[in-house]
N, C-alpha and C. Protein backbone atom coordinates (compact mmCIF):
# COMPACT_ATOMS: atom_id res chain seq x y z
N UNK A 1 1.51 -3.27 17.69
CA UNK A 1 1.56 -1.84 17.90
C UNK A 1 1.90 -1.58 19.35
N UNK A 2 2.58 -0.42 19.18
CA UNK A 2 3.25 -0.16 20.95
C UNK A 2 1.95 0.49 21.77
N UNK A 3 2.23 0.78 22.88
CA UNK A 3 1.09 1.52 23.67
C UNK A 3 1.04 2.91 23.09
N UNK A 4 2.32 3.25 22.64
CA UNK A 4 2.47 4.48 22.59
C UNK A 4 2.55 5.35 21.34
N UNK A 5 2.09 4.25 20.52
CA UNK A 5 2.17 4.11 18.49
C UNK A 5 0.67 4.77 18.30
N UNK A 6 0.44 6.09 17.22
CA UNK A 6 -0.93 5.79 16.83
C UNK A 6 -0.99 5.54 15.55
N UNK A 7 -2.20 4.76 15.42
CA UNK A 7 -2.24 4.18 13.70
C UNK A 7 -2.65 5.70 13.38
N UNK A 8 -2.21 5.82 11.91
CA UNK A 8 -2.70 6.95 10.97
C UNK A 8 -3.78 6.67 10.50
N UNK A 9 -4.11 5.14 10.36
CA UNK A 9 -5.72 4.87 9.38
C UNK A 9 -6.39 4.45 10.55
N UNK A 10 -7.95 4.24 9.51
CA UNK A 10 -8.66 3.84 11.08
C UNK A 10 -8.88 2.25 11.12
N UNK A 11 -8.84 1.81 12.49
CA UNK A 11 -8.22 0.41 13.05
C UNK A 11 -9.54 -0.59 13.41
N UNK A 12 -10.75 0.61 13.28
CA UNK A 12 -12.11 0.23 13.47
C UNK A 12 -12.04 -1.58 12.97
N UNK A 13 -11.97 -2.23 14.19
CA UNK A 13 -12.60 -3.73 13.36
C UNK A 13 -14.58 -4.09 13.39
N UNK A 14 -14.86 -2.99 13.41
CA UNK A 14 -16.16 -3.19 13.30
C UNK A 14 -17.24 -3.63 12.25
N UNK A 15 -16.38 -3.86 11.12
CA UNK A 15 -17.14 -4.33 9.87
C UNK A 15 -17.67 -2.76 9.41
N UNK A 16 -16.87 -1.57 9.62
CA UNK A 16 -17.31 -0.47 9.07
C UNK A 16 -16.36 -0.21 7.62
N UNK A 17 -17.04 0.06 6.84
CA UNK A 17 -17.11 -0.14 5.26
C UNK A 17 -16.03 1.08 4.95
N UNK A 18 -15.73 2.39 5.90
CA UNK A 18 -14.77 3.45 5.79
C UNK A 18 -13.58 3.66 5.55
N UNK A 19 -13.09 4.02 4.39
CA UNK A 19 -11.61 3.50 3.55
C UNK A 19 -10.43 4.20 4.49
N UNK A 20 -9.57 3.20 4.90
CA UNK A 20 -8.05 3.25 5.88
C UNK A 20 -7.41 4.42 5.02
N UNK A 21 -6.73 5.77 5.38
CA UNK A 21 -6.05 6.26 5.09
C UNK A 21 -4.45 5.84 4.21
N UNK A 22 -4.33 5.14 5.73
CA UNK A 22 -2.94 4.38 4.84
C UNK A 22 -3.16 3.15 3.63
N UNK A 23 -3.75 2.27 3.79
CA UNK A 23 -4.19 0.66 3.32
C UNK A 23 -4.71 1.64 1.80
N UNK A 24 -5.38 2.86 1.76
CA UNK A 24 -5.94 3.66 0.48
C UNK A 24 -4.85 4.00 -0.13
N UNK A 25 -3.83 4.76 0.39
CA UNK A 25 -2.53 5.25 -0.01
C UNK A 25 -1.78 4.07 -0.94
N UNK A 26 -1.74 3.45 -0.22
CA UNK A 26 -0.64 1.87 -0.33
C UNK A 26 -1.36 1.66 -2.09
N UNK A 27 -2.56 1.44 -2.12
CA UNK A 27 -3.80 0.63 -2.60
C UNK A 27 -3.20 1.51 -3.86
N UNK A 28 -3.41 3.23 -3.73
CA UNK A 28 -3.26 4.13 -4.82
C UNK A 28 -1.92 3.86 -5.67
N UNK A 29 -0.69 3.82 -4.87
CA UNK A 29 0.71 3.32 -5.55
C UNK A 29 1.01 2.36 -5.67
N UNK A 30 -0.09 1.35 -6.06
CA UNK A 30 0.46 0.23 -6.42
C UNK A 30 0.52 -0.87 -5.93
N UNK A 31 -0.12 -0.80 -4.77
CA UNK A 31 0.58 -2.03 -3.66
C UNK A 31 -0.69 -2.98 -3.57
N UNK A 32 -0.27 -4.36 -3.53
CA UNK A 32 -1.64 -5.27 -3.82
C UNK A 32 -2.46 -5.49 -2.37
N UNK A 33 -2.77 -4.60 -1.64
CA UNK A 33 -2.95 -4.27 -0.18
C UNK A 33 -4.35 -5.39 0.13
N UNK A 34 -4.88 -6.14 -0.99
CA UNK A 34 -5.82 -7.10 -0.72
C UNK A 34 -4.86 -8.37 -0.48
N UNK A 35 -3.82 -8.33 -0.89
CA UNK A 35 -3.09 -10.12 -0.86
C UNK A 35 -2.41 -9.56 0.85
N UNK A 36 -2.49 -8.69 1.69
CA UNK A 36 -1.83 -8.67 3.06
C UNK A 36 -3.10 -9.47 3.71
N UNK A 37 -2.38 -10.11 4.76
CA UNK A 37 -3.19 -10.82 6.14
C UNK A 37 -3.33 -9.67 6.95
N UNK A 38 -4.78 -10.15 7.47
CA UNK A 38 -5.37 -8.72 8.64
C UNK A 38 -3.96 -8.69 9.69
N UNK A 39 -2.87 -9.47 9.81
CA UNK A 39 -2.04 -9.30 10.85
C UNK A 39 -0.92 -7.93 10.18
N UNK A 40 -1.14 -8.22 9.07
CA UNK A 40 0.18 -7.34 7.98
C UNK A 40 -0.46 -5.93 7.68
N UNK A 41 -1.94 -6.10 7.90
CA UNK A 41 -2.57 -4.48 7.54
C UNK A 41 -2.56 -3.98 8.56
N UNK A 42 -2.38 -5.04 9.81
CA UNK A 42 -2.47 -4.01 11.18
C UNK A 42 -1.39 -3.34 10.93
N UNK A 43 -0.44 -3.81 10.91
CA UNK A 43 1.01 -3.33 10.72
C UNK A 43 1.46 -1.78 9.72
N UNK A 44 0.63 -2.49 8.35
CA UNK A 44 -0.10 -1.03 7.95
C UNK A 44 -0.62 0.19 8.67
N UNK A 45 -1.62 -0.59 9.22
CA UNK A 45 -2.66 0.96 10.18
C UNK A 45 -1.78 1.72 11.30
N UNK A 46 -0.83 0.98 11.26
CA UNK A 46 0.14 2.06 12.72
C UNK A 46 1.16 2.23 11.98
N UNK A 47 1.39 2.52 10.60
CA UNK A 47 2.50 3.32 9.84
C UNK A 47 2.05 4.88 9.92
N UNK A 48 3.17 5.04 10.64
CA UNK A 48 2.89 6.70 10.72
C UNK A 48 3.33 7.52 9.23
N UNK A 49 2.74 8.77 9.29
CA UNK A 49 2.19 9.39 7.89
C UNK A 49 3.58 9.23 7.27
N UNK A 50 4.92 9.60 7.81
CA UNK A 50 5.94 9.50 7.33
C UNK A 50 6.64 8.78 6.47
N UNK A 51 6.50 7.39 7.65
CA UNK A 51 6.48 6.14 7.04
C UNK A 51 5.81 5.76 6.03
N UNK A 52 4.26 5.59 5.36
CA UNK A 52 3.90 5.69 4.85
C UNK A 52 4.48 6.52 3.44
N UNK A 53 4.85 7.66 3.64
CA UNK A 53 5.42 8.35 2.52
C UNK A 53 6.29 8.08 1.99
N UNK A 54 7.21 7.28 2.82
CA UNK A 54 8.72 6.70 2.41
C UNK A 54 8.12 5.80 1.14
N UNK A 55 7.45 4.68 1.77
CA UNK A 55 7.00 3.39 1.08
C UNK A 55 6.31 3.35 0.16
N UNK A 56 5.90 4.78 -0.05
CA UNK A 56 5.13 5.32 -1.88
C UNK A 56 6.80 5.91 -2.48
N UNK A 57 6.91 6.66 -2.09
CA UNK A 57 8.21 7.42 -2.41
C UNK A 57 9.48 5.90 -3.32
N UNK A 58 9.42 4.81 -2.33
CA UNK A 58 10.41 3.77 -2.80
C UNK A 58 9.19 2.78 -3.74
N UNK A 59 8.31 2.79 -3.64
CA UNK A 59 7.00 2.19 -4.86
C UNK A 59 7.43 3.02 -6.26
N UNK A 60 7.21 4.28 -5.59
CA UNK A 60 7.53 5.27 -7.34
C UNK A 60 8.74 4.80 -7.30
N UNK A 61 10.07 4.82 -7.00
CA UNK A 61 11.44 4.67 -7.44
C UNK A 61 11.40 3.38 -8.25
N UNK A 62 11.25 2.53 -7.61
CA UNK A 62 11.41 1.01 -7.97
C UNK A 62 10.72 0.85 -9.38
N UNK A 63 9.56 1.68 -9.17
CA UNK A 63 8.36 1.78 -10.82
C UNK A 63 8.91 2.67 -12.04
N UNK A 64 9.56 3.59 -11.43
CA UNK A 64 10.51 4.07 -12.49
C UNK A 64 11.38 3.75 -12.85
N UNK A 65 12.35 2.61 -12.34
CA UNK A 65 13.55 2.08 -12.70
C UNK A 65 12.95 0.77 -13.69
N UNK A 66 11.75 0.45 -13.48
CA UNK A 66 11.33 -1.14 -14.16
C UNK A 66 12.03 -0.89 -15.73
N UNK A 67 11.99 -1.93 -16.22
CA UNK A 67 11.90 -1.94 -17.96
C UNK A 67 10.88 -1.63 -18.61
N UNK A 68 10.92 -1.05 -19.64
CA UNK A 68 9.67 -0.08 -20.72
C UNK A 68 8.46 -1.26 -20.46
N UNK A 69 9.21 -2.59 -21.00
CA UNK A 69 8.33 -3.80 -21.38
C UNK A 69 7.96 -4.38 -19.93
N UNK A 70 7.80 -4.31 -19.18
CA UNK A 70 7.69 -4.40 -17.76
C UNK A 70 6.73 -4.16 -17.54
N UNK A 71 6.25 -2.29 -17.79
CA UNK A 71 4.80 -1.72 -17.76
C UNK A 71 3.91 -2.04 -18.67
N UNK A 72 4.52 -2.30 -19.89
CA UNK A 72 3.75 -3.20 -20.38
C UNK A 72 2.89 -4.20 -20.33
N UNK A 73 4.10 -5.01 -20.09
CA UNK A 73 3.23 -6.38 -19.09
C UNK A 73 1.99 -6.08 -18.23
N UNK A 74 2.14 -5.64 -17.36
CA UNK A 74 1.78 -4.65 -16.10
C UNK A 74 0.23 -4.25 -16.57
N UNK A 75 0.45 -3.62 -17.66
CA UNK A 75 -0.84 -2.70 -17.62
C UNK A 75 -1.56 -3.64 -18.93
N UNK A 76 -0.82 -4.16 -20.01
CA UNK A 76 -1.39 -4.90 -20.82
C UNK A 76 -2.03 -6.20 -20.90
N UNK A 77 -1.16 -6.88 -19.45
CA UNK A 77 -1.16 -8.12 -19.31
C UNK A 77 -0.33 -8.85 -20.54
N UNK A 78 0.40 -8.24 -20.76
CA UNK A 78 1.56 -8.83 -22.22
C UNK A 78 1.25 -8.94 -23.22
N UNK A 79 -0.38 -8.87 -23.42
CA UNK A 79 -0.68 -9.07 -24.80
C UNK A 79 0.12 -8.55 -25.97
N UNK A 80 0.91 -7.32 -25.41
CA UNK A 80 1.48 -6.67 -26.32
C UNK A 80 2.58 -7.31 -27.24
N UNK A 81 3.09 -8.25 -26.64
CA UNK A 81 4.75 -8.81 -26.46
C UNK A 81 4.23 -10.76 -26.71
């Protein structure tokens, strides 16, 4: 992060239990935000709100273009198929 970057979530490494704005966002559309390294969530926490919006915005695109049987998978674990 630059000097001059502010994270949007909070960066608290204090072992405080208080859910990251962004890392929640990410978490909500999809994104497996537990498999990132604390170096990759930092990277997260200084995505500005914008940014952030892009990267749900291209989560939904990409999720709407999948194949029917895709979400399937996805949400069924394939049992279906």
């Amino acid at each position: 992060m630059t000097d001059n970057a502010t994270p949007y979530g909070n960066s608290a490494s204090d072992g405080d239990a208080t859910p990251e704005p962004t890392l929640e966002a990410l978490a909500a559309a999809g994104f497996d935000v537990d498999a990132l390294s604390e170096e990759q969530q930092e990277v997260v926490r200084a995505l500005t709100p914008e940014e952030l919006a892009l990267l749900v915005d291209i989560r939904g695109r990409l999720d709407a273009a999948a194949p029917e049987v895709q979400a399937h998978a996805d949400v069924a674990g394939g049992a279906l198929f």
